[in-house]
Protein backbone atom coordinates (compact mmCIF):
# COMPACT_ATOMS: atom_id res chain seq x y z
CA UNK A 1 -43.18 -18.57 68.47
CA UNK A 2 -43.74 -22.09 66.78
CA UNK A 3 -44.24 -22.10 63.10
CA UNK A 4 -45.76 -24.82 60.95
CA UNK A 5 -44.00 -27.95 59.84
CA UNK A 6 -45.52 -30.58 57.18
CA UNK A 7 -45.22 -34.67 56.89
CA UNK A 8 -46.26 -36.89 54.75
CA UNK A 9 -49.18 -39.46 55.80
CA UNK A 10 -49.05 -43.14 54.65
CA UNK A 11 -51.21 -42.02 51.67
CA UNK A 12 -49.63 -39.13 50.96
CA UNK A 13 -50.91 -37.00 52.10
CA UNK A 14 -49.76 -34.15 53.94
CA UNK A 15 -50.55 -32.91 57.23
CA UNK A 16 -49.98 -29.63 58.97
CA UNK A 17 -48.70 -29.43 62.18
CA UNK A 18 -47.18 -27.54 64.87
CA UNK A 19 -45.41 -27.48 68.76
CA UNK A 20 -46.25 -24.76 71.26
CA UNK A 21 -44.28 -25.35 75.13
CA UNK A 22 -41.57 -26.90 76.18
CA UNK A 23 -40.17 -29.72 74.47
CA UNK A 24 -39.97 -31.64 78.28
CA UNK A 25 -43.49 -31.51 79.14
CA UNK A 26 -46.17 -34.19 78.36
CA UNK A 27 -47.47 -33.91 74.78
CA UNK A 28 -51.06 -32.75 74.45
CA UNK A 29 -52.67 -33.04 70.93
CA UNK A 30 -55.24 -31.07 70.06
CA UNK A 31 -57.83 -31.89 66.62
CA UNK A 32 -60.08 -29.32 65.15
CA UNK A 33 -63.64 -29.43 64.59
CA UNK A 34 -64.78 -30.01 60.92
CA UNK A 35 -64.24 -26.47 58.59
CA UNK A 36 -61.69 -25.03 61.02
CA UNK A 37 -57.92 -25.39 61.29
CA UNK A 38 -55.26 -25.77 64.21
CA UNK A 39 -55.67 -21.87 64.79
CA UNK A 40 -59.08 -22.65 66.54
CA UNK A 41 -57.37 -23.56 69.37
CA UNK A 42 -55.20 -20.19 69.44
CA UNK A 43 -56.47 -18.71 72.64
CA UNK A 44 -55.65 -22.03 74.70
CA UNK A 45 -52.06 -21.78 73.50
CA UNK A 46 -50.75 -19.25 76.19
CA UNK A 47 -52.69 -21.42 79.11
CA UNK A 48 -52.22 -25.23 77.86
CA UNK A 49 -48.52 -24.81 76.65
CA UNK A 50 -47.34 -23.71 80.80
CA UNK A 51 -48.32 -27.78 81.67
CA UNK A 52 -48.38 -29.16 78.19
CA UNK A 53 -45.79 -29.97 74.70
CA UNK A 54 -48.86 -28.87 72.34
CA UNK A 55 -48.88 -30.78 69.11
CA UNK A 56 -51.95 -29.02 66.74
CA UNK A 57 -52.52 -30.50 63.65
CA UNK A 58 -54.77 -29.30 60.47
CA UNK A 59 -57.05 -32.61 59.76
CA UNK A 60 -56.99 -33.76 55.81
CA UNK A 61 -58.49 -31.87 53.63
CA UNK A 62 -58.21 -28.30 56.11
CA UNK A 63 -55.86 -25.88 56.94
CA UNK A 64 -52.15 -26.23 55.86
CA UNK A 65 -52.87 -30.04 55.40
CA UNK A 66 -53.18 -31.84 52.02
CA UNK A 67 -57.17 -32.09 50.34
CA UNK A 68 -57.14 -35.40 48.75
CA UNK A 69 -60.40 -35.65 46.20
CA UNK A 70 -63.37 -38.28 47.61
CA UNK A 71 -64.20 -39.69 50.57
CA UNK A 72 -62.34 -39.77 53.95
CA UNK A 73 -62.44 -42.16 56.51
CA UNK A 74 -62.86 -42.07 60.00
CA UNK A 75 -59.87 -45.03 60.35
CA UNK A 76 -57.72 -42.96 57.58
CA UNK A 77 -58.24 -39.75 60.39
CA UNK A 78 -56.58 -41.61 63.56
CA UNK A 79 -53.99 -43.42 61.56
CA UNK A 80 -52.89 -39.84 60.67
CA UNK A 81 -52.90 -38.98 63.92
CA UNK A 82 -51.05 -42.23 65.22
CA UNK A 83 -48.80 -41.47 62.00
CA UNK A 84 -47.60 -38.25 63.15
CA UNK A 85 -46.90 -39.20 66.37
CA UNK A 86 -44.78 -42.23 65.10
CA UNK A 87 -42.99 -39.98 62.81
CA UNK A 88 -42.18 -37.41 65.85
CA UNK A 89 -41.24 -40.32 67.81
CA UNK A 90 -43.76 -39.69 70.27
CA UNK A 91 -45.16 -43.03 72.37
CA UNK A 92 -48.22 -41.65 74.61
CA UNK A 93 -49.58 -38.24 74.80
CA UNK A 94 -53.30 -36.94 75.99
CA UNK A 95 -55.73 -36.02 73.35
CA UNK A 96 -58.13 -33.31 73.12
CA UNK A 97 -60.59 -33.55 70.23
CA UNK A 98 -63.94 -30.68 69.53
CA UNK A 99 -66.45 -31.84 67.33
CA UNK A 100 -65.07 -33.60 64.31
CA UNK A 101 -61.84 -34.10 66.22
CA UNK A 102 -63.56 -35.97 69.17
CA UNK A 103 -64.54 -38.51 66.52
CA UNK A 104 -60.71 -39.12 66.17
CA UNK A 105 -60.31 -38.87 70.18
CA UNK A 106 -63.30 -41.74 70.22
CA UNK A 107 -61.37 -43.76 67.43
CA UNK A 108 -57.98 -43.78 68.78
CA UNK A 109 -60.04 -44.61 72.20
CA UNK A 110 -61.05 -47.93 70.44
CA UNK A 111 -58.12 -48.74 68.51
CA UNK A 112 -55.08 -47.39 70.14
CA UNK A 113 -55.75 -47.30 73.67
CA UNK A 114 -51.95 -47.70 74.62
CA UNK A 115 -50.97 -44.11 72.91
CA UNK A 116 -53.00 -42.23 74.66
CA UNK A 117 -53.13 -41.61 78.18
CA UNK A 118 -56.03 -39.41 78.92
CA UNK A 119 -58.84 -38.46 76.80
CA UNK A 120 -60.66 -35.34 76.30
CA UNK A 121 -63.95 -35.31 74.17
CA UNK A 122 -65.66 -31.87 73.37
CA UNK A 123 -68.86 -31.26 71.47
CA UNK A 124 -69.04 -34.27 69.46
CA UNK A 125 -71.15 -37.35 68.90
CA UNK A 126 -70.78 -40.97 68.26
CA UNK A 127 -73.19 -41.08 65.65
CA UNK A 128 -74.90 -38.72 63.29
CA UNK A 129 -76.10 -40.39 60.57
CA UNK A 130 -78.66 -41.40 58.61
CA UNK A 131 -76.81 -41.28 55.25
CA UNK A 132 -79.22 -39.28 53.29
CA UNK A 133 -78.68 -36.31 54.37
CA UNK A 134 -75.19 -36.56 54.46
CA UNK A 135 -75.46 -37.36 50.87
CA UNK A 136 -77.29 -34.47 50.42
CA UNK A 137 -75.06 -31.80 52.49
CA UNK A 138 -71.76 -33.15 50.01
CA UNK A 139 -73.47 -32.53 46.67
CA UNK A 140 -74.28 -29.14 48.13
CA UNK A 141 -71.56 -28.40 49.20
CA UNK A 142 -69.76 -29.01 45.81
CA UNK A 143 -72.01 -27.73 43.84
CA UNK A 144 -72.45 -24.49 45.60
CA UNK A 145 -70.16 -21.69 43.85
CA UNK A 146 -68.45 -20.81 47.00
CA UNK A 147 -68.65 -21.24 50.95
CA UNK A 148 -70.30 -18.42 51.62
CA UNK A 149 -73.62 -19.78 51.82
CA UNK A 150 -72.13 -22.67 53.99
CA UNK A 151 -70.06 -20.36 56.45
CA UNK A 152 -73.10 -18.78 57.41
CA UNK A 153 -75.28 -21.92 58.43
CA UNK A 154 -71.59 -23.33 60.48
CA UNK A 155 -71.40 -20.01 62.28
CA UNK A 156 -75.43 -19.44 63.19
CA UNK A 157 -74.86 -23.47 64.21
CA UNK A 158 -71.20 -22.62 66.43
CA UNK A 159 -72.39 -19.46 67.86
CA UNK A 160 -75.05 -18.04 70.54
CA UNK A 161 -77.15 -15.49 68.90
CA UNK A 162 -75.78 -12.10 70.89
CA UNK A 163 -72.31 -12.80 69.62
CA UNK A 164 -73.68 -13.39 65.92
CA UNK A 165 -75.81 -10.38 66.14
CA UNK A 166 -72.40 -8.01 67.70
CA UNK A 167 -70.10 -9.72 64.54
CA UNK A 168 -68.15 -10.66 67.39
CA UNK A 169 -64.30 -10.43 66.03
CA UNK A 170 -64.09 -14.12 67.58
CA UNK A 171 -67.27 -14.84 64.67
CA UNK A 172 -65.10 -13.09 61.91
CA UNK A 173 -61.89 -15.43 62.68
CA UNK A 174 -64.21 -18.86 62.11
CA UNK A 175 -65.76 -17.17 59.25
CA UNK A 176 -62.57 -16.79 57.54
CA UNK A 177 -61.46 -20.12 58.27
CA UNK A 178 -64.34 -21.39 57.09
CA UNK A 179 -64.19 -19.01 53.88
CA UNK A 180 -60.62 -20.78 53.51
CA UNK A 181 -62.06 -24.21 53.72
CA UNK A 182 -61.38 -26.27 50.35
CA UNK A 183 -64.87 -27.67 49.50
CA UNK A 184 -63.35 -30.84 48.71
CA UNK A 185 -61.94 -30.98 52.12
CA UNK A 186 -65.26 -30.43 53.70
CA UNK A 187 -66.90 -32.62 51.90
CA UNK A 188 -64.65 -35.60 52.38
CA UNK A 189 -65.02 -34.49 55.94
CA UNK A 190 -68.68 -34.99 55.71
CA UNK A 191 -68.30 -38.23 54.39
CA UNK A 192 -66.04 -39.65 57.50
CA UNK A 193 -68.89 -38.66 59.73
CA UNK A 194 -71.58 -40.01 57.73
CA UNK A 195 -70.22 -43.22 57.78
CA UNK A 196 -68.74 -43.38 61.61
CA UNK A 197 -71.05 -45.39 64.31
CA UNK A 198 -69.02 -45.54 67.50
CA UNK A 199 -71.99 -45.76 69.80
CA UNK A 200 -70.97 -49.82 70.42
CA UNK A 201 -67.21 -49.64 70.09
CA UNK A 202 -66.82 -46.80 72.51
CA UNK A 203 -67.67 -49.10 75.64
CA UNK A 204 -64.15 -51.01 75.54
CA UNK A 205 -62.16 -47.81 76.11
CA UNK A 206 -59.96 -47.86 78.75
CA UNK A 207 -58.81 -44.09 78.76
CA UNK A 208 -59.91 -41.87 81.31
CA UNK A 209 -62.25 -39.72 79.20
CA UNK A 210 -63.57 -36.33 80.03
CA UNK A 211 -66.53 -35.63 78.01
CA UNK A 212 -67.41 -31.71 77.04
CA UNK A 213 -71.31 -30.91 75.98
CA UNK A 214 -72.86 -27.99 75.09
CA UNK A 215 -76.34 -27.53 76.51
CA UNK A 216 -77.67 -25.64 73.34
CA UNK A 217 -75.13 -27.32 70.73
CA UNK A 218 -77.63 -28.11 67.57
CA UNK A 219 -74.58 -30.09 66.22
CA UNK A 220 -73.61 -32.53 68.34
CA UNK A 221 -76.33 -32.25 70.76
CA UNK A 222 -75.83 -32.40 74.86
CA UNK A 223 -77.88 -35.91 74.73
CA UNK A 224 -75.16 -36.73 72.10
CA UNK A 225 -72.16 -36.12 74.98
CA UNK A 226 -74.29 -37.54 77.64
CA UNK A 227 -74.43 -41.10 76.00
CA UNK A 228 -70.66 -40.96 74.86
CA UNK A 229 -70.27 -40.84 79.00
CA UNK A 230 -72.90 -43.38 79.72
CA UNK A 231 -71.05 -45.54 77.33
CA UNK A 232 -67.25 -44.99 77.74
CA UNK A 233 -66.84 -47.05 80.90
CA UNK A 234 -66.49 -44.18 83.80
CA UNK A 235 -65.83 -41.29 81.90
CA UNK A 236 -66.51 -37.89 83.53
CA UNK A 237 -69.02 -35.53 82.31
CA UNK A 238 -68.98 -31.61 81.87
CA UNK A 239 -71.74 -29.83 80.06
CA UNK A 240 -71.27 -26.32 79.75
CA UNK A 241 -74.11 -23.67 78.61
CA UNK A 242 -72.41 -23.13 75.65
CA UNK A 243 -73.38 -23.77 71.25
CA UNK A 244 -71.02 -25.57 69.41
CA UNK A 245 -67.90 -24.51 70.29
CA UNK A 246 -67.66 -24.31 74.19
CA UNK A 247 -63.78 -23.74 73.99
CA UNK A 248 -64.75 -20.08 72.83
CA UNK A 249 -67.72 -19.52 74.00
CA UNK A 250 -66.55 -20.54 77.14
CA UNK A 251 -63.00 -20.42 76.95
CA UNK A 252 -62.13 -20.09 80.90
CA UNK A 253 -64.29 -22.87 82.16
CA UNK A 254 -62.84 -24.86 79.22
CA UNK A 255 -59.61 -24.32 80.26
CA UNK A 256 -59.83 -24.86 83.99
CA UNK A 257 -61.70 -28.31 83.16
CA UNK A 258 -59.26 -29.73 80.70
CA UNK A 259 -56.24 -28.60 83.25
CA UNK A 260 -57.91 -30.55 85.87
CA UNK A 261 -58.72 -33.44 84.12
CA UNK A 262 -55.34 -34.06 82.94
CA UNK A 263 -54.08 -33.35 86.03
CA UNK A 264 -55.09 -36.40 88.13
């Protein structure tokens, strides 16, 4: 059973993080969607870690990993990522990023082509601003008196309705990660993605990309995945029928896909 260790980033920061498989095989990183942790990616453990070294890691301000106070940024996210892997010596690995995460996948895409090898993008965009409303969803967020309010809107926006309306026990686990999410972590979150606009830099990767969409995700709409493949010079594109997070909701499909892809 792996267990979690801790580093420090270049800030200071710490970061959560932990293997599952055998220390031979290729190194997979996975990156968690905004208001989760490394435990959303529990049930691909027992399938992913038979092929794959999986490295999980809690992004800033989530999880095990350190909340600094302000604004993140989308470049401070993949230099942790980049970080780690210097610091655990690792050159190349594949990289599988959901939502918030495939913002980092899309960064390190751009800017560090050479320590990736293959590229996995699920349910994310590479742009959802305007600014205002951004703006607006951080000062609630901090103002509110707890994240109950806001766990409820993330699930009704991660979830098909039928599950929501059985309290799935897959709904409770997000809800209590969410629950567990420091405020100031989301909201510096928030901030990364209000300020990202990869929709121009994403056309010099050279990674073979997979890109994941969910054909009723509100979040990061399917239109949203279909232009990250349009874009990303012959990446491959899977849309699922799934919400947000298609990993769950459609957690053998998922699997089978990403096994493929990484396959070739």
């Amino acid at each position: 059973m792996s267990h979690t260790e801790y580093l420090d980033a270049g800030d200071g920061a710490r970061i959560a993080y932990r293997f599952d498989g055998d220390p031979t095989l290729p190194v997979l990183v996975l990156s968690n969607s905004i208001g989760t942790t490394l435990h959303m990616w529990d049930a691909e453990v027992p399938a992913l870690s038979q092929r794959f070294r999986m490295l999980r890691y809690d992004l800033r301000g989530h999880g095990g990993s350190g909340v600094p106070v302000g604004a993140y940024s989308l470049d401070r996210l993949g230099r942790d990522v980049l970080e780690l892997m210097d610091a655990l010596a690792i050159e190349r690995a594949h990289f599988l990023g959901l939502s918030l995460g495939g913002y980092v996948g899309q960064w390190l895409g751009v800017h560090a082509p050479e320590r990736i090898d293959r590229l996995i993008l699920a349910n994310t965009s590479s742009y959802l601003g305007p600014a205002p409303q951004w703006d607006q969803r951080i000062a609630a967020v901090l103002e509110a008196p707890d994240m109950r309010d806001t766990a409820e809107i993330f699930l009704a926006n991660w979830f098909p309705r039928h599950l929501l309306d059985a309290n799935d026990p897959v709904v409770d686990r997000f809800r209590t990660m969410l629950l567990n999410t420091d405020r100031q972590g989301l909201a510096g979150a928030y901030a990364a993605v209000r300020d990202a606009d990869l929709r121009r830099p994403i056309a010099v990767i050279p990674n073979p990309t997979l890109v994941i969409a969910g054909q009723y995700d509100p979040v990061t709409a399917a239109s949203h995945g279909e232009l990250i493949a349009a874009t990303v010079p012959d990446a491959k594109l899977l849309t699922l029928p799934a919400v947000h997070l298609s990993n769950v909701e459609f957690h053998d499909e998922f699997v089978a896909a990403v096994l493929a892809f990484l396959a070739r």
